[in-house]
Each structure stands twice: as structure tokens, then as C-alpha cells.
PDB file of N, CA and C in Angstrom:
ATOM      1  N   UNK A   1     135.142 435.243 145.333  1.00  0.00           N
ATOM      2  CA  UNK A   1     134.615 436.522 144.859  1.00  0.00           C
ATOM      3  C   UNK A   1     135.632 437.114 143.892  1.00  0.00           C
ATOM      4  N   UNK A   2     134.946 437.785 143.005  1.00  0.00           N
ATOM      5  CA  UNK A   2     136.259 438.213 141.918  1.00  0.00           C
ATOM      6  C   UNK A   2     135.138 439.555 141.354  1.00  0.00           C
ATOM      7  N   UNK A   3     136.506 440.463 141.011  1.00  0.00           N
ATOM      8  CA  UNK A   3     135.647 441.547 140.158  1.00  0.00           C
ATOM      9  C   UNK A   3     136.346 441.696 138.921  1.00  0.00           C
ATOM     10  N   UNK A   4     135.725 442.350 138.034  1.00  0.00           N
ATOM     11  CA  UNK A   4     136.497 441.954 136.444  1.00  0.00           C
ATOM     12  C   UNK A   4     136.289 443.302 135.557  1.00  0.00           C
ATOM     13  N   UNK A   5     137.124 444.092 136.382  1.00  0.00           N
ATOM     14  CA  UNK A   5     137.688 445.328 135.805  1.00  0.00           C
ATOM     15  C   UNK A   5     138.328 445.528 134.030  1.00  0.00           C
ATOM     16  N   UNK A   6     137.249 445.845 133.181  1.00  0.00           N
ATOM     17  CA  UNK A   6     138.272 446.496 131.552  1.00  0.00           C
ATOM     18  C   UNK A   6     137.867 447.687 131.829  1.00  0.00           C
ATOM     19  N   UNK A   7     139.083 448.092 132.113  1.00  0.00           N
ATOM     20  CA  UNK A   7     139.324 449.680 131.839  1.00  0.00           C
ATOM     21  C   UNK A   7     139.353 450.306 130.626  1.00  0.00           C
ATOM     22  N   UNK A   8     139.514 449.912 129.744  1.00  0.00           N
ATOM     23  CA  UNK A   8     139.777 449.910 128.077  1.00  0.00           C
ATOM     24  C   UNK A   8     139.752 448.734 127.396  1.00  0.00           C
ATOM     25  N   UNK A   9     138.250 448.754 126.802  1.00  0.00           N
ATOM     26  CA  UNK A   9     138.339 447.419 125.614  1.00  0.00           C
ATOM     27  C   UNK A   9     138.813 447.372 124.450  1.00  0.00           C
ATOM     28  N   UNK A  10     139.387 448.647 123.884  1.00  0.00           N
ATOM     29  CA  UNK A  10     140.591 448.688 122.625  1.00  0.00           C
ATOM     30  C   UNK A  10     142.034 448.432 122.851  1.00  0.00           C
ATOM     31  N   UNK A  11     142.347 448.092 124.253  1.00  0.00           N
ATOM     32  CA  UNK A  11     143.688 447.947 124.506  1.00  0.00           C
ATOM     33  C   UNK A  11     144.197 446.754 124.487  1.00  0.00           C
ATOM     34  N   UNK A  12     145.663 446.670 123.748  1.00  0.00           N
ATOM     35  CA  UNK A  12     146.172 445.117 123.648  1.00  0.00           C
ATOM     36  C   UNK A  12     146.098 443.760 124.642  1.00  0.00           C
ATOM     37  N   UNK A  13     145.432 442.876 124.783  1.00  0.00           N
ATOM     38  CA  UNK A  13     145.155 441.771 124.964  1.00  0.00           C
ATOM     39  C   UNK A  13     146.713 441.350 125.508  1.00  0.00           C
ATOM     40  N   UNK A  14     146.599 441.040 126.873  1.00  0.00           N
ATOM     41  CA  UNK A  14     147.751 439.972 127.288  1.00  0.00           C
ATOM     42  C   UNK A  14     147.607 438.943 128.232  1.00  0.00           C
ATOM     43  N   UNK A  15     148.114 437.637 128.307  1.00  0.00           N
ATOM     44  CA  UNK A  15     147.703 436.007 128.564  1.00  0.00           C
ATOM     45  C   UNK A  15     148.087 436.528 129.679  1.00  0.00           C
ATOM     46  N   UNK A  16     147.367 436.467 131.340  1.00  0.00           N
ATOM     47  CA  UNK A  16     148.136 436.552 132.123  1.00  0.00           C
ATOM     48  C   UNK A  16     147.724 434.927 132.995  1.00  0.00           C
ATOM     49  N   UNK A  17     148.153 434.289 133.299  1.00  0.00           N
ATOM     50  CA  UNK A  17     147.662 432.592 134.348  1.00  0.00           C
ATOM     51  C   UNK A  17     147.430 432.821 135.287  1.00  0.00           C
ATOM     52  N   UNK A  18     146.510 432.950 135.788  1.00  0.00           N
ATOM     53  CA  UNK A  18     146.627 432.295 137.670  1.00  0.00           C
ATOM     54  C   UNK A  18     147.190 431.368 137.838  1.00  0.00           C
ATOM     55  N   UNK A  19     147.712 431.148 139.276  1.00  0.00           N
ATOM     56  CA  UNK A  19     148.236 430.192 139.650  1.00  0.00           C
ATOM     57  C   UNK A  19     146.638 429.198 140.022  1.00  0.00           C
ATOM     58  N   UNK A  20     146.294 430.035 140.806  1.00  0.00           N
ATOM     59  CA  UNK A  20     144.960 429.251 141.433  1.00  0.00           C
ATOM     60  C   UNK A  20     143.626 429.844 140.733  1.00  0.00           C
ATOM     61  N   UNK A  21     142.465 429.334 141.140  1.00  0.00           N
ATOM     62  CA  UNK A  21     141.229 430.091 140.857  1.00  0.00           C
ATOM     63  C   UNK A  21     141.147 430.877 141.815  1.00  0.00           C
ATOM     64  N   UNK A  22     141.484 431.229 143.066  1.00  0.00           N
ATOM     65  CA  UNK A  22     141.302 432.422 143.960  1.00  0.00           C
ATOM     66  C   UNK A  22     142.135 433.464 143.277  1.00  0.00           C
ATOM     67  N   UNK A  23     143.040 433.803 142.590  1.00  0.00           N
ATOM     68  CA  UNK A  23     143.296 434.682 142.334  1.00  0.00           C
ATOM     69  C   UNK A  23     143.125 435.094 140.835  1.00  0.00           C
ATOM     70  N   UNK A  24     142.017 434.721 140.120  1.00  0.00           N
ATOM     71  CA  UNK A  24     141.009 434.614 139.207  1.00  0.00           C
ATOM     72  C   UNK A  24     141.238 436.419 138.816  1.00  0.00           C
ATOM     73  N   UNK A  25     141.003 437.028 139.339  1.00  0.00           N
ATOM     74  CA  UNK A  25     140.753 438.666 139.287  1.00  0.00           C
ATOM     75  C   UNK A  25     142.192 438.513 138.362  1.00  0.00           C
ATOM     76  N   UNK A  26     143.320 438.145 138.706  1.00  0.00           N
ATOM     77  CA  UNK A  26     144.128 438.450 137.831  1.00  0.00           C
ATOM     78  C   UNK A  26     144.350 438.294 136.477  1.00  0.00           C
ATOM     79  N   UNK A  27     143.688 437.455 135.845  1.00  0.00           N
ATOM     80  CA  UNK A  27     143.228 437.115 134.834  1.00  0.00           C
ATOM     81  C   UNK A  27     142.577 438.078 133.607  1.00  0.00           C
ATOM     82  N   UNK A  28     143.051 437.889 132.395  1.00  0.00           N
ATOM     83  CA  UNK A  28     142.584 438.629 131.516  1.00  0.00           C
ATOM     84  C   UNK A  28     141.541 438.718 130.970  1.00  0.00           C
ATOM     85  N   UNK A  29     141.373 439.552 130.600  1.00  0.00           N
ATOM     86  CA  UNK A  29     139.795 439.556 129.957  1.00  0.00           C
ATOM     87  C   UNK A  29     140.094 438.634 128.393  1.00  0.00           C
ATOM     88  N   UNK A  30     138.808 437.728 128.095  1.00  0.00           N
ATOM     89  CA  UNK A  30     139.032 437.350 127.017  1.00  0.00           C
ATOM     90  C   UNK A  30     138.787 438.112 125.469  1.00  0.00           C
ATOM     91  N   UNK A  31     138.781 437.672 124.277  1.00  0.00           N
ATOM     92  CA  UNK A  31     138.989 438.123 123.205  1.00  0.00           C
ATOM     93  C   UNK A  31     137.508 438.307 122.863  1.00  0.00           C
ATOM     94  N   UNK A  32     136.507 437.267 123.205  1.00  0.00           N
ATOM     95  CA  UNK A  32     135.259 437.265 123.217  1.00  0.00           C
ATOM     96  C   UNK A  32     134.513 438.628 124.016  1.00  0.00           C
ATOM     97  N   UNK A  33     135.523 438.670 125.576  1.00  0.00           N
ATOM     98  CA  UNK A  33     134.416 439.372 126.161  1.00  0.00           C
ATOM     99  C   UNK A  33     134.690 440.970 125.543  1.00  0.00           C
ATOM    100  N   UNK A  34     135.938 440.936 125.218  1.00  0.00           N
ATOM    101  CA  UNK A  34     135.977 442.754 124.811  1.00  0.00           C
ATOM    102  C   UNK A  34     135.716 442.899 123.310  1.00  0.00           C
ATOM    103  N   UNK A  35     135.097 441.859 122.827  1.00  0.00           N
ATOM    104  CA  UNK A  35     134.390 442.537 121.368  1.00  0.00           C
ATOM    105  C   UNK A  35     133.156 442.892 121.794  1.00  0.00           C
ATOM    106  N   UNK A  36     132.510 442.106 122.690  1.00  0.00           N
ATOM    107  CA  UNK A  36     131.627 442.591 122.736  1.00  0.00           C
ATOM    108  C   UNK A  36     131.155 443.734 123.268  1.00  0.00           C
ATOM    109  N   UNK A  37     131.491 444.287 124.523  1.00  0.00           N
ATOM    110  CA  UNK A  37     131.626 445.700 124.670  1.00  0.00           C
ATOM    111  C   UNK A  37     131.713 446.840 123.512  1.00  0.00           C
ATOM    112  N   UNK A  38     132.809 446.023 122.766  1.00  0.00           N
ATOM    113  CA  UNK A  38     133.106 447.584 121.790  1.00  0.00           C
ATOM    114  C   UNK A  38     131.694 447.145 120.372  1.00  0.00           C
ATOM    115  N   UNK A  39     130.851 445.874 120.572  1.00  0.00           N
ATOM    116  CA  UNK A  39     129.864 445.975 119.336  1.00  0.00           C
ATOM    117  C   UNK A  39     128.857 447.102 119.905  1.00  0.00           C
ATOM    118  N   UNK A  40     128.881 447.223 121.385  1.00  0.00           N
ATOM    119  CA  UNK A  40     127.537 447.812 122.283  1.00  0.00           C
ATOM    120  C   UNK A  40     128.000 449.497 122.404  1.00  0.00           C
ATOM    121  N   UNK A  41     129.645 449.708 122.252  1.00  0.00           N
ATOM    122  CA  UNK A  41     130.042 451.186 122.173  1.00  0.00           C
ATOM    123  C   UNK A  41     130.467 451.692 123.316  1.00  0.00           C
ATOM    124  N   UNK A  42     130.710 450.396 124.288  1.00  0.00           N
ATOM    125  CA  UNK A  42     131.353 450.214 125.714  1.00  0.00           C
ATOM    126  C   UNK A  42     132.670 450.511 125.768  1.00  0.00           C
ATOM    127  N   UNK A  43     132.974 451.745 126.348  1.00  0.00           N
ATOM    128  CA  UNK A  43     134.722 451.378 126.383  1.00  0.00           C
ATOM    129  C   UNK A  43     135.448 451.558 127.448  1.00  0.00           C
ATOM    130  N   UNK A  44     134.758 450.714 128.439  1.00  0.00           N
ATOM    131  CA  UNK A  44     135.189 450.198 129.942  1.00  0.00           C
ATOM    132  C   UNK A  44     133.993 449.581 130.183  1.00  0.00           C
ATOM    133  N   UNK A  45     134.290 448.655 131.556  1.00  0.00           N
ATOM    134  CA  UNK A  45     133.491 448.004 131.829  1.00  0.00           C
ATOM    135  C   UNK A  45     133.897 447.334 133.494  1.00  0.00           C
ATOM    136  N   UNK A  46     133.191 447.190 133.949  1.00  0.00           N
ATOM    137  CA  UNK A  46     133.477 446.211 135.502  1.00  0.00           C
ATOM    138  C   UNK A  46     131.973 445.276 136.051  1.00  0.00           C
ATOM    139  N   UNK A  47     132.565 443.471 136.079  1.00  0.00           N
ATOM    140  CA  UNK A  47     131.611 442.792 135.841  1.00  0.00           C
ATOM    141  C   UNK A  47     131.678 442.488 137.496  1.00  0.00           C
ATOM    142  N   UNK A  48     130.627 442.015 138.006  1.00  0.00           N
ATOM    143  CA  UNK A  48     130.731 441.611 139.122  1.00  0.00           C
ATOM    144  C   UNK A  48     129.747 440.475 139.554  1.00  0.00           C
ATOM    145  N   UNK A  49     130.276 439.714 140.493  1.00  0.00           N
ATOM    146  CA  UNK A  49     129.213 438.251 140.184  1.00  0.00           C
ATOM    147  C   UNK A  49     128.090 438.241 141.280  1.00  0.00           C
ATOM    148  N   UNK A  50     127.045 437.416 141.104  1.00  0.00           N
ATOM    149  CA  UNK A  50     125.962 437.233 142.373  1.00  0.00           C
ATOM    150  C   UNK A  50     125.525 436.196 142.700  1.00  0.00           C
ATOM    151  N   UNK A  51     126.355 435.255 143.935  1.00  0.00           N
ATOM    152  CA  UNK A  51     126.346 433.884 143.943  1.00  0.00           C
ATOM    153  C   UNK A  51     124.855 433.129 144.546  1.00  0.00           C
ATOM    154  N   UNK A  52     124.917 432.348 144.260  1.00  0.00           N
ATOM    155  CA  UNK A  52     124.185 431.311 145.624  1.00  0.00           C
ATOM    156  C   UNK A  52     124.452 429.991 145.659  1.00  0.00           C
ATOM    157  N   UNK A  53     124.418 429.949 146.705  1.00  0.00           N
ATOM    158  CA  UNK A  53     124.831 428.443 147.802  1.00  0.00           C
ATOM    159  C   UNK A  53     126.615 428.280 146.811  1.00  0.00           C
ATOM    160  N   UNK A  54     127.038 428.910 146.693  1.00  0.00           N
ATOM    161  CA  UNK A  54     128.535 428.912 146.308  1.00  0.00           C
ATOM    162  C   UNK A  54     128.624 429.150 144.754  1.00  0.00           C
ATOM    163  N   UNK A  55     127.396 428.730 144.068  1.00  0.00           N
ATOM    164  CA  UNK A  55     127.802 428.359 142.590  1.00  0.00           C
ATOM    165  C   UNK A  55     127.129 430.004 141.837  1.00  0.00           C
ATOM    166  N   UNK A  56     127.790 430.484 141.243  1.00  0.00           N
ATOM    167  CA  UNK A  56     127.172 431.304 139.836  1.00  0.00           C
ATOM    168  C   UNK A  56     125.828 432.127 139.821  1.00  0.00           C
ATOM    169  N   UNK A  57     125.136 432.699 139.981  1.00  0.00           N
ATOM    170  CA  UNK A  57     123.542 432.935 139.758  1.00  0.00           C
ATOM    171  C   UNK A  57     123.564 433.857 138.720  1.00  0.00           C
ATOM    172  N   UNK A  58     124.567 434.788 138.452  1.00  0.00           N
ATOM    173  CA  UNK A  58     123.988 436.167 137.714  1.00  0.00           C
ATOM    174  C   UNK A  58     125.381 437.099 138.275  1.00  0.00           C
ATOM    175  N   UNK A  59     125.414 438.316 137.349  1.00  0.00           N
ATOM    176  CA  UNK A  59     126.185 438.988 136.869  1.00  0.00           C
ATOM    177  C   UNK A  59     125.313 440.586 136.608  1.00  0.00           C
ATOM    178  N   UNK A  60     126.506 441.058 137.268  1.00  0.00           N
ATOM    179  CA  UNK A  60     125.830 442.508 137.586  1.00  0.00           C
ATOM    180  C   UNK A  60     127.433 443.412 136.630  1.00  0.00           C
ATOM    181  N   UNK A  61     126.322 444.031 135.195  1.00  0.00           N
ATOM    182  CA  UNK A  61     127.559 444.688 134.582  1.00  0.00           C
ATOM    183  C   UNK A  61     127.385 446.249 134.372  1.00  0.00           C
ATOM    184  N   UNK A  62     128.550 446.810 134.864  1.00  0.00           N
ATOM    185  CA  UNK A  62     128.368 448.465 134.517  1.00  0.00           C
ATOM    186  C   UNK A  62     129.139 448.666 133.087  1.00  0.00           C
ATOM    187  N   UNK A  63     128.704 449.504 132.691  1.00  0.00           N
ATOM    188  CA  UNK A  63     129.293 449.941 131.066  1.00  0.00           C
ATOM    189  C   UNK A  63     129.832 451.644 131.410  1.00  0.00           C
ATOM    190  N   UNK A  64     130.675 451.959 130.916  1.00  0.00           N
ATOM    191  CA  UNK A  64     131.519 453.256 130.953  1.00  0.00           C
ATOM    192  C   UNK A  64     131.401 453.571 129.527  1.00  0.00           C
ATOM    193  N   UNK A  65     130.301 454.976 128.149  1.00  0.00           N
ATOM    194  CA  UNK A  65     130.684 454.963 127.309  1.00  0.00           C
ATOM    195  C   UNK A  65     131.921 455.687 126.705  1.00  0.00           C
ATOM    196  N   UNK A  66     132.250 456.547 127.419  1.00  0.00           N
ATOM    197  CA  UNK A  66     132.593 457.954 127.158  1.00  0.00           C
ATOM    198  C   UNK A  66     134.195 458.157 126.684  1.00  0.00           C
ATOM    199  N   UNK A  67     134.882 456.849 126.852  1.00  0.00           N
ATOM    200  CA  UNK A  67     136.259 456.970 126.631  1.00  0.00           C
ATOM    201  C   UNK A  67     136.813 455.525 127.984  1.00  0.00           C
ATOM    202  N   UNK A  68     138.142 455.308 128.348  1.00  0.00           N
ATOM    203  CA  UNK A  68     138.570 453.991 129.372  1.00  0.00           C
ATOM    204  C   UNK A  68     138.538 455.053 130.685  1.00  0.00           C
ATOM    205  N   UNK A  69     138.407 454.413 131.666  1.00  0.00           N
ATOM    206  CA  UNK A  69     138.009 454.270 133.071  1.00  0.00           C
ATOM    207  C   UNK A  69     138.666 453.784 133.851  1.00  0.00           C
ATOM    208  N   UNK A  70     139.334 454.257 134.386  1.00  0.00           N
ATOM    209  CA  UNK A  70     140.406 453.552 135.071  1.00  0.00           C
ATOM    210  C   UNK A  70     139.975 453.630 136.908  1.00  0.00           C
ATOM    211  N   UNK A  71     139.291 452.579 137.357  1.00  0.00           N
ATOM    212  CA  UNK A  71     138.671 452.910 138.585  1.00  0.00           C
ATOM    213  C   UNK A  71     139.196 452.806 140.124  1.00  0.00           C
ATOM    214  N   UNK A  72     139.466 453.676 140.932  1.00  0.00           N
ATOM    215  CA  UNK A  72     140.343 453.611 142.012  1.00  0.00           C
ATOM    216  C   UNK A  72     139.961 452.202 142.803  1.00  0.00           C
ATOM    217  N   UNK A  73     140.913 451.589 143.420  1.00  0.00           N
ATOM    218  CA  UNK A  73     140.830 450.325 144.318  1.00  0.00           C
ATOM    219  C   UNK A  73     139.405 450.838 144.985  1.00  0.00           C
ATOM    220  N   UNK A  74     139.552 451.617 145.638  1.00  0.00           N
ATOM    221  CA  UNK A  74     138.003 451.838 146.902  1.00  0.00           C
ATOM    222  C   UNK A  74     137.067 451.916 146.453  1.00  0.00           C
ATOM    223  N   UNK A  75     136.792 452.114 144.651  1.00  0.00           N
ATOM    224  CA  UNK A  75     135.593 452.093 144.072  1.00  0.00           C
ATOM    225  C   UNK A  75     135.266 450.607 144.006  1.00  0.00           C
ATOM    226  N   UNK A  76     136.425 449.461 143.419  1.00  0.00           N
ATOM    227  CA  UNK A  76     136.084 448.530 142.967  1.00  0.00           C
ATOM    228  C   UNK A  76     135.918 447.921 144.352  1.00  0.00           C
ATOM    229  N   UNK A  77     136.518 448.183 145.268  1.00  0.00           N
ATOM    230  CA  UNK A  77     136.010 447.341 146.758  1.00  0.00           C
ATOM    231  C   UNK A  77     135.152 447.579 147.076  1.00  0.00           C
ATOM    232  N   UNK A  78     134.391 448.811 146.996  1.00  0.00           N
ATOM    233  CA  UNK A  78     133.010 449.412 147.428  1.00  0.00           C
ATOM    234  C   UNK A  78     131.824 448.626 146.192  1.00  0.00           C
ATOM    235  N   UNK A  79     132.353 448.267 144.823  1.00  0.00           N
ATOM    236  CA  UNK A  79     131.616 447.712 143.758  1.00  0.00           C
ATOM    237  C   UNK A  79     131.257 446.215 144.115  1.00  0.00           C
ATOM    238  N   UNK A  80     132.684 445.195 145.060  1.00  0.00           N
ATOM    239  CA  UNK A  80     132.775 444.342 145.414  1.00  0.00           C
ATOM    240  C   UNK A  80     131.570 443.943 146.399  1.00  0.00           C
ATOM    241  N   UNK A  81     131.712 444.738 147.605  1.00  0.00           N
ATOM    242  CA  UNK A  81     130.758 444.705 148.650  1.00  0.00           C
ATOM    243  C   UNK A  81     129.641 444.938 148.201  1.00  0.00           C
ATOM    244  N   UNK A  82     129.300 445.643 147.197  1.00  0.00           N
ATOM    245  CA  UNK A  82     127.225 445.674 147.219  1.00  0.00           C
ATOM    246  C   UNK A  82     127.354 444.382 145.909  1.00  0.00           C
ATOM    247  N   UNK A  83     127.982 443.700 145.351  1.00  0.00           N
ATOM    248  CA  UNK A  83     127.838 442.647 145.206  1.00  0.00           C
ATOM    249  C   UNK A  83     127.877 441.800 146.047  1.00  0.00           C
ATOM    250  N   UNK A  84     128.689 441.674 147.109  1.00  0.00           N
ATOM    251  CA  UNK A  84     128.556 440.948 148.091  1.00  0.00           C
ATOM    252  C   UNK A  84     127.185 440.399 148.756  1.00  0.00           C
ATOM    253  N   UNK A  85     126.675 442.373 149.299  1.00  0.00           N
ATOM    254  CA  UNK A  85     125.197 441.944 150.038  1.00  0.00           C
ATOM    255  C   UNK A  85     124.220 441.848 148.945  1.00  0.00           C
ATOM    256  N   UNK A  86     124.564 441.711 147.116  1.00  0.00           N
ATOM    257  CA  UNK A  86     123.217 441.518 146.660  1.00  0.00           C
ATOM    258  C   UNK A  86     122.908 440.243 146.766  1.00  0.00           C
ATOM    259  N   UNK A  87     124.472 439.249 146.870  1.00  0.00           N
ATOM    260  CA  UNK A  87     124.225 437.557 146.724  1.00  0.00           C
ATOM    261  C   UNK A  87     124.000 437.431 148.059  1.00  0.00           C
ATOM    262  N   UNK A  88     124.057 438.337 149.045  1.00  0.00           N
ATOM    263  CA  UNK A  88     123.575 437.650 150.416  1.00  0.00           C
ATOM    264  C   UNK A  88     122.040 437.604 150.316  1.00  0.00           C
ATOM    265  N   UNK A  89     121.608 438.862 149.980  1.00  0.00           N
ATOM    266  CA  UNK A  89     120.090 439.212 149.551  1.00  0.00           C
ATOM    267  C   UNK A  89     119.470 438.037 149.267  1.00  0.00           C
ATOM    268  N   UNK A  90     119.546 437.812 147.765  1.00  0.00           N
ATOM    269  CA  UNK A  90     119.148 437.221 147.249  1.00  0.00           C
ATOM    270  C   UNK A  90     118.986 435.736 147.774  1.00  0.00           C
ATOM    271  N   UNK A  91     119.896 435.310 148.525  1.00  0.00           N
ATOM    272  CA  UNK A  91     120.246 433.871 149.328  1.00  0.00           C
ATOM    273  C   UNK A  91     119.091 434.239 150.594  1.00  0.00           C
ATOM    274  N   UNK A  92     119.165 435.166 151.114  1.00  0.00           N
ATOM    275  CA  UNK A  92     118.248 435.436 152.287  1.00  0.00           C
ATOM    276  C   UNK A  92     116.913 435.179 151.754  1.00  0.00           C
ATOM    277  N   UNK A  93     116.124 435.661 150.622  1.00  0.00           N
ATOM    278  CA  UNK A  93     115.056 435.368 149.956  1.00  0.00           C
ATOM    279  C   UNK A  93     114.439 434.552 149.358  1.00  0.00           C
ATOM    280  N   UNK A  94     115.661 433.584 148.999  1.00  0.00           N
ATOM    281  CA  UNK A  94     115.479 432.243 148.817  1.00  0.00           C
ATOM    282  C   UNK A  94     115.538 431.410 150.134  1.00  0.00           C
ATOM    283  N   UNK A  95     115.751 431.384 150.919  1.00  0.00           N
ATOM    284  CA  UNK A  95     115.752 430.744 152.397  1.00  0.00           C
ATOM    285  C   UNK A  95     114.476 431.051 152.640  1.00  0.00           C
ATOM    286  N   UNK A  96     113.917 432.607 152.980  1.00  0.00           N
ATOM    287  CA  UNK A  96     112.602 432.377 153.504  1.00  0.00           C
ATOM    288  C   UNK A  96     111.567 431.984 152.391  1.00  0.00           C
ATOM    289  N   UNK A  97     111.484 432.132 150.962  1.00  0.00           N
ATOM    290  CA  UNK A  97     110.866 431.315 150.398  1.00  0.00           C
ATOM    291  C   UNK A  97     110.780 429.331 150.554  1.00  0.00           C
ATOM    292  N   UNK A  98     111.891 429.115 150.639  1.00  0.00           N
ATOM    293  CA  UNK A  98     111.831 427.662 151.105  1.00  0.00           C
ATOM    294  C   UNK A  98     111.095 427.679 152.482  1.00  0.00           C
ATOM    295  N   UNK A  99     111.525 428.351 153.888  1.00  0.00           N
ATOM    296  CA  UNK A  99     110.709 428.283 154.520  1.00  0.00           C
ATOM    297  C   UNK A  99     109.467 428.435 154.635  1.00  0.00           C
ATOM    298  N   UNK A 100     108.706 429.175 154.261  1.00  0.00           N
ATOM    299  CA  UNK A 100     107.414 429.398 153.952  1.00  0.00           C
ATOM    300  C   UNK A 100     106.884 428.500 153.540  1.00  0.00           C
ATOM    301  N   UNK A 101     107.368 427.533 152.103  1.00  0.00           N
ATOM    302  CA  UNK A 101     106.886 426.431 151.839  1.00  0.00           C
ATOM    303  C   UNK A 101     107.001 425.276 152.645  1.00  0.00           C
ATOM    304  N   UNK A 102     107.909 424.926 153.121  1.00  0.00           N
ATOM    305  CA  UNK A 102     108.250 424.347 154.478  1.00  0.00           C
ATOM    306  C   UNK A 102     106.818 424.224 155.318  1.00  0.00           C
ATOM    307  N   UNK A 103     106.600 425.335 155.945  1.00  0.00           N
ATOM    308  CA  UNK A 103     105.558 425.613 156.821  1.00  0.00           C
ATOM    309  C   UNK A 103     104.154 425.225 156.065  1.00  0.00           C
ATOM    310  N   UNK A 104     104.121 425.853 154.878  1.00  0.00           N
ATOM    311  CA  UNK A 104     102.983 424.810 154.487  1.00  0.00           C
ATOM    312  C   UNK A 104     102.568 423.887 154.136  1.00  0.00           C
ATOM    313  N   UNK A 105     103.928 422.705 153.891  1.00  0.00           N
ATOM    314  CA  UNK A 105     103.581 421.745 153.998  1.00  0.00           C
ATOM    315  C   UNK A 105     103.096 420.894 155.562  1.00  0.00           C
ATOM    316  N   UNK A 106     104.001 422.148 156.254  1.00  0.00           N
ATOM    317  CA  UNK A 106     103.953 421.080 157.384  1.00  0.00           C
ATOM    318  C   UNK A 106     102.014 421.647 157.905  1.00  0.00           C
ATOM    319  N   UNK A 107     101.352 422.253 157.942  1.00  0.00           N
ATOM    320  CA  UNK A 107     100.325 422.806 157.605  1.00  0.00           C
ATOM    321  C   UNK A 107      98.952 422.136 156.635  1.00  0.00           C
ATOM    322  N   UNK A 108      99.489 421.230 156.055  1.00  0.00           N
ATOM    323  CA  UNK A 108      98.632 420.402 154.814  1.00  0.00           C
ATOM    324  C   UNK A 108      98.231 419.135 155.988  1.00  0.00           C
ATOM    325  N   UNK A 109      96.814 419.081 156.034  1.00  0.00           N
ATOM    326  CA  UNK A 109      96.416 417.957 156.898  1.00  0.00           C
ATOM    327  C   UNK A 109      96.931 416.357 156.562  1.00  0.00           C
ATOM    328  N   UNK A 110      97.234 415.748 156.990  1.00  0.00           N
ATOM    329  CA  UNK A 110      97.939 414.326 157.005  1.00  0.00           C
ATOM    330  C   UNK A 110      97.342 413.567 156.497  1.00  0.00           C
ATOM    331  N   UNK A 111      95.692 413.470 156.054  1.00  0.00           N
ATOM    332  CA  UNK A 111      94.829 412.505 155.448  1.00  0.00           C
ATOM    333  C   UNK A 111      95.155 413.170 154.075  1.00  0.00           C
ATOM    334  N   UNK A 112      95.778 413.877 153.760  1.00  0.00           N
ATOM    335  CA  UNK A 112      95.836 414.848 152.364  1.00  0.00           C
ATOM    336  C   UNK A 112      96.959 414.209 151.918  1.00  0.00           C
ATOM    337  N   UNK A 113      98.037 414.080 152.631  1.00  0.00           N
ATOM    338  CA  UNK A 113      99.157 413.608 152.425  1.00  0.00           C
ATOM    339  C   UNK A 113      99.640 411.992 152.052  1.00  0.00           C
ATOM    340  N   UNK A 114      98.830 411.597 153.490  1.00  0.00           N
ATOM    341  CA  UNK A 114      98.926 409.973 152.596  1.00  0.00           C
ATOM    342  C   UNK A 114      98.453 409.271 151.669  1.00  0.00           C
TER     343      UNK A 114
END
């Protein structure tokens, strides 16, 4: 899980490495992602991800126009968590959709099937 806090997309650009991909959040924003903000008139931003079955699905982005944003830890942990339960959501809804189909196959008479 990672959240991807620009507090200011006019502010100087610096390389920072992770060591690992878990600590990914530390990581800078790229050169790509803060032009684009400032083509849209964005000047903050916090991206947050919405997984399933581990990999990627979608991206949930807030825009700040009004000037940089500098957002307290308990906001971005509180921003973290309803990303959290939207990729649980969404995983929950896809489960009972598979089930459902599930059930109707198992439901489809057997002379149909072979």
C-alpha cells in the first residue's frame, strides 16, 4: 500500500531511492507526474491506489487548487484506509459476482453441458 502525497507541484524535484518497493511512499514524484497537475491548475495532489488480488486496478486522485497543501499524517492515514476498504469493496464484489456465476453454472442442466 503506498500513498503519493505532492504537496506542491512547482517545487524543486529531488531523486530520492528506495531501498525496497515497500517503502515506495518514499519516493519522488516524477517529472511527468507534476507537469501534469500544473497543465490541469493542480497545485497539490494525493494519489492513492485500489488493488485486486494484489496487482493494480485503479487510482483514486484528489486535486488541491488553491495554492500547496501540506496534509497532516492522520489525514493521509485516514486517506490510506478508505482506500484500503475501497480495494476490499471492490474485491468483495468481484467474489460474489464470480459466485453467482458459479452457481449458475452449476444450475445449467447436464444434457446442456455435454
Amino acid at each position: 500500500m503506498w500513498v503519493r502525497s505532492t504537496p506542491d507541484v512547482t517545487s524543486e524535484l529531488m531523486e530520492l531511492v528506495p531501498l525496497t518497493m515497500t517503502s515506495r511512499a518514499f519516493g519522488g514524484a516524477s517529472l511527468l507526474y507534476t507537469e501534469y497537475p500544473k497543465n490541469i491548475k493542480v497545485a497539490a495532489s494525493l494519489t492513492l491506489p485500489i488493488w485486486r488480488g494484489g496487482e493494480l486496478w485503479g487510482l483514486i486522485a484528489c486535486h488541491h487548487h488553491s495554492g500547496p497543501e501540506h496534509m497532516p499524517h492522520q489525514v493521509r492515514a485516514a486517506c490510506e484506509f478508505c482506500s484500503k476498504v475501497v480495494s476490499l469493496q471492490r474485491q468483495a464484489s468481484q467474489d460474489r459476482e464470480h459466485l453467482v456465476y458459479r452457481l449458475r453454472i452449476y444450475e445449467t442442466p447436464p444434457q446442456l453441458v455435454a
